[in-house]
Protein backbone atom coordinates (compact mmCIF):
# COMPACT_ATOMS: atom_id res chain seq x y z
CA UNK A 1 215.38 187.03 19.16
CA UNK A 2 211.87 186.03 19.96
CA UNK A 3 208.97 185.10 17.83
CA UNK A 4 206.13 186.84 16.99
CA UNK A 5 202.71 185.33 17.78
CA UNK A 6 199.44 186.38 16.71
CA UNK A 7 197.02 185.70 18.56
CA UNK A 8 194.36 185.69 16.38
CA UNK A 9 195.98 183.01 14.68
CA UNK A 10 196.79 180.99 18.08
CA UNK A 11 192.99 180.82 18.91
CA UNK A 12 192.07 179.47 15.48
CA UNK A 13 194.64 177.03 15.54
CA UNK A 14 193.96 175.61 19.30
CA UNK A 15 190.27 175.81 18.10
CA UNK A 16 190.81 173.51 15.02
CA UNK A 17 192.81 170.89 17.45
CA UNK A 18 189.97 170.72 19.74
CA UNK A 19 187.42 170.64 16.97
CA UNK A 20 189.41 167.85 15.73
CA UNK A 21 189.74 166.11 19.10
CA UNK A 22 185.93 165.82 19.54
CA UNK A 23 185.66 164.17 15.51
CA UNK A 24 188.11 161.88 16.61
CA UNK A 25 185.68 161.06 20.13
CA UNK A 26 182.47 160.80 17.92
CA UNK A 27 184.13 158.86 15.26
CA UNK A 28 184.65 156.43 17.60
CA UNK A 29 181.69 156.37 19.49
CA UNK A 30 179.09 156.45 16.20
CA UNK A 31 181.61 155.42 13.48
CA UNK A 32 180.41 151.99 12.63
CA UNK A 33 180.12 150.48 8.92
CA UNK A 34 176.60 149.36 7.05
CA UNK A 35 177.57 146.14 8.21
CA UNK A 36 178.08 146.12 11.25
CA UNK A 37 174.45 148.56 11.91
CA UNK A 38 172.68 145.70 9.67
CA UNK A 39 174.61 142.85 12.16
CA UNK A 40 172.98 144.61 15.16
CA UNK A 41 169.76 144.94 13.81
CA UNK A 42 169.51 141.22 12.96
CA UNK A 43 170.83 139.70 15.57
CA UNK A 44 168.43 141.56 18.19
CA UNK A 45 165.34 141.05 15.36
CA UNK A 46 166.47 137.33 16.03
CA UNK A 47 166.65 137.42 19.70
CA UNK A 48 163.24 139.19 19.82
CA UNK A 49 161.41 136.44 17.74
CA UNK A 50 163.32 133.59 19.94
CA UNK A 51 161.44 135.88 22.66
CA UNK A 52 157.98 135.92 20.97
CA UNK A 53 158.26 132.33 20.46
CA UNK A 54 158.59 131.01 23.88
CA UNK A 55 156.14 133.06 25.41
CA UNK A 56 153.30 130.94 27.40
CA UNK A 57 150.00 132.98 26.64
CA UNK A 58 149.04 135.89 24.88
């Protein structure tokens, strides 16, 4: 005996695994802790006074 699908149902679902897919992508393209963000943002404030500091003339 075969199964009954509804279809309905069958769209939500495969929409919900997509939906889910592209968290997963962004998660792991933006998902980065407070730490980490405030590591960046030191590191390059630190490069660009090293810059500043070198510089010749004004």
């Amino acid at each position: 005996m075969t199964r009954i699908t509804n279809l309905r149902q069958a769209r939500k679902a495969k929409a919900r695994v997509q939906k889910e897919k592209v968290a997963d992508e962004n998660r792991a393209l933006h998902g980065r802790t407070k730490a980490e963000k405030q590591s960046d943002k030191s590191s390059k404030a630190k490069i660009a006074k090293h810059l500043d500091d070198h510089k010749l003339g004004d």
